[in-house]
Each structure stands twice: as C-alpha cells, then as structure tokens.
Protein backbone atom coordinates (compact mmCIF):
# COMPACT_ATOMS: atom_id res chain seq x y z
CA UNK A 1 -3.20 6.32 6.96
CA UNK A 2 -0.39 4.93 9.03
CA UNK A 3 2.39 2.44 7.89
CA UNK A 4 3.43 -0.31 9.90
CA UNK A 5 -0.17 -1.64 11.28
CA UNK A 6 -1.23 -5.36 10.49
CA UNK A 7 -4.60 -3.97 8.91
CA UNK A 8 -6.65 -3.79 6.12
CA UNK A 9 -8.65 -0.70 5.09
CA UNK A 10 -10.96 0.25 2.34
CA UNK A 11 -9.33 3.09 0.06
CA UNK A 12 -11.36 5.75 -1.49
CA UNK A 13 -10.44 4.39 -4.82
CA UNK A 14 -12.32 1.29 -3.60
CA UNK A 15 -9.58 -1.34 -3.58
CA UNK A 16 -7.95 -2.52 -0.26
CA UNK A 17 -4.69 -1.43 1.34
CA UNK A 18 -2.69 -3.78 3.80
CA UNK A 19 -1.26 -1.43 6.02
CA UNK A 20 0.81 -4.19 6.98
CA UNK A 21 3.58 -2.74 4.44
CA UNK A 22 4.42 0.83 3.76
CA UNK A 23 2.77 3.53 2.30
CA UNK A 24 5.31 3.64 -0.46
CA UNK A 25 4.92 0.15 -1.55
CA UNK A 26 1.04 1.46 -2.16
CA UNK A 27 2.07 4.19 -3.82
CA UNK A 28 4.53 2.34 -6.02
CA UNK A 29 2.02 0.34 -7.30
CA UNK A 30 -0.44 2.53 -7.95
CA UNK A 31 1.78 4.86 -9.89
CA UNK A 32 4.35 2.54 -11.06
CA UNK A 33 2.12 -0.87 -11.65
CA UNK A 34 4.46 -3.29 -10.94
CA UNK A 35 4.95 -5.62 -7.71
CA UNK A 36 8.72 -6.06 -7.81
CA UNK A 37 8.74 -2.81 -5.50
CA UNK A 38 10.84 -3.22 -1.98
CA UNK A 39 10.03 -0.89 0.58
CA UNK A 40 12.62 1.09 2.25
C-alpha cells in the first residue's frame, strides 16, 4: 500500500482503508484506537 492516493481499498482484515491519508494514521488507529491521531 501507498500513502498519498485518493483511494479506497479493501484490507485483509476486511475493513476499508482511505489511502487518501497516511499509512500511519491507519496504523494509529488500529493499534492505538483512537481518531484524535494527526499524521506527520
């Protein structure tokens, strides 16, 4: 997966991921389950 393109995929884990944002900002909330995150 790339950051930074205006898309929507399908994850493995079966929820979807805008790639519109950062990978980080998907990570944070996965791991840290919260939405107050701002990417770098």
């Amino acid at each position: 997966r790339e950051a930074g393109k205006n898309a929507v995929i399908q994850d493995p884990d079966g929820y979807l991921i805008s790639l519109f944002e950062p990978i980080f900002r998907d990570k944070a909330e996965q791991t840290g389950g919260y939405h107050g995150f701002t990417p770098a």
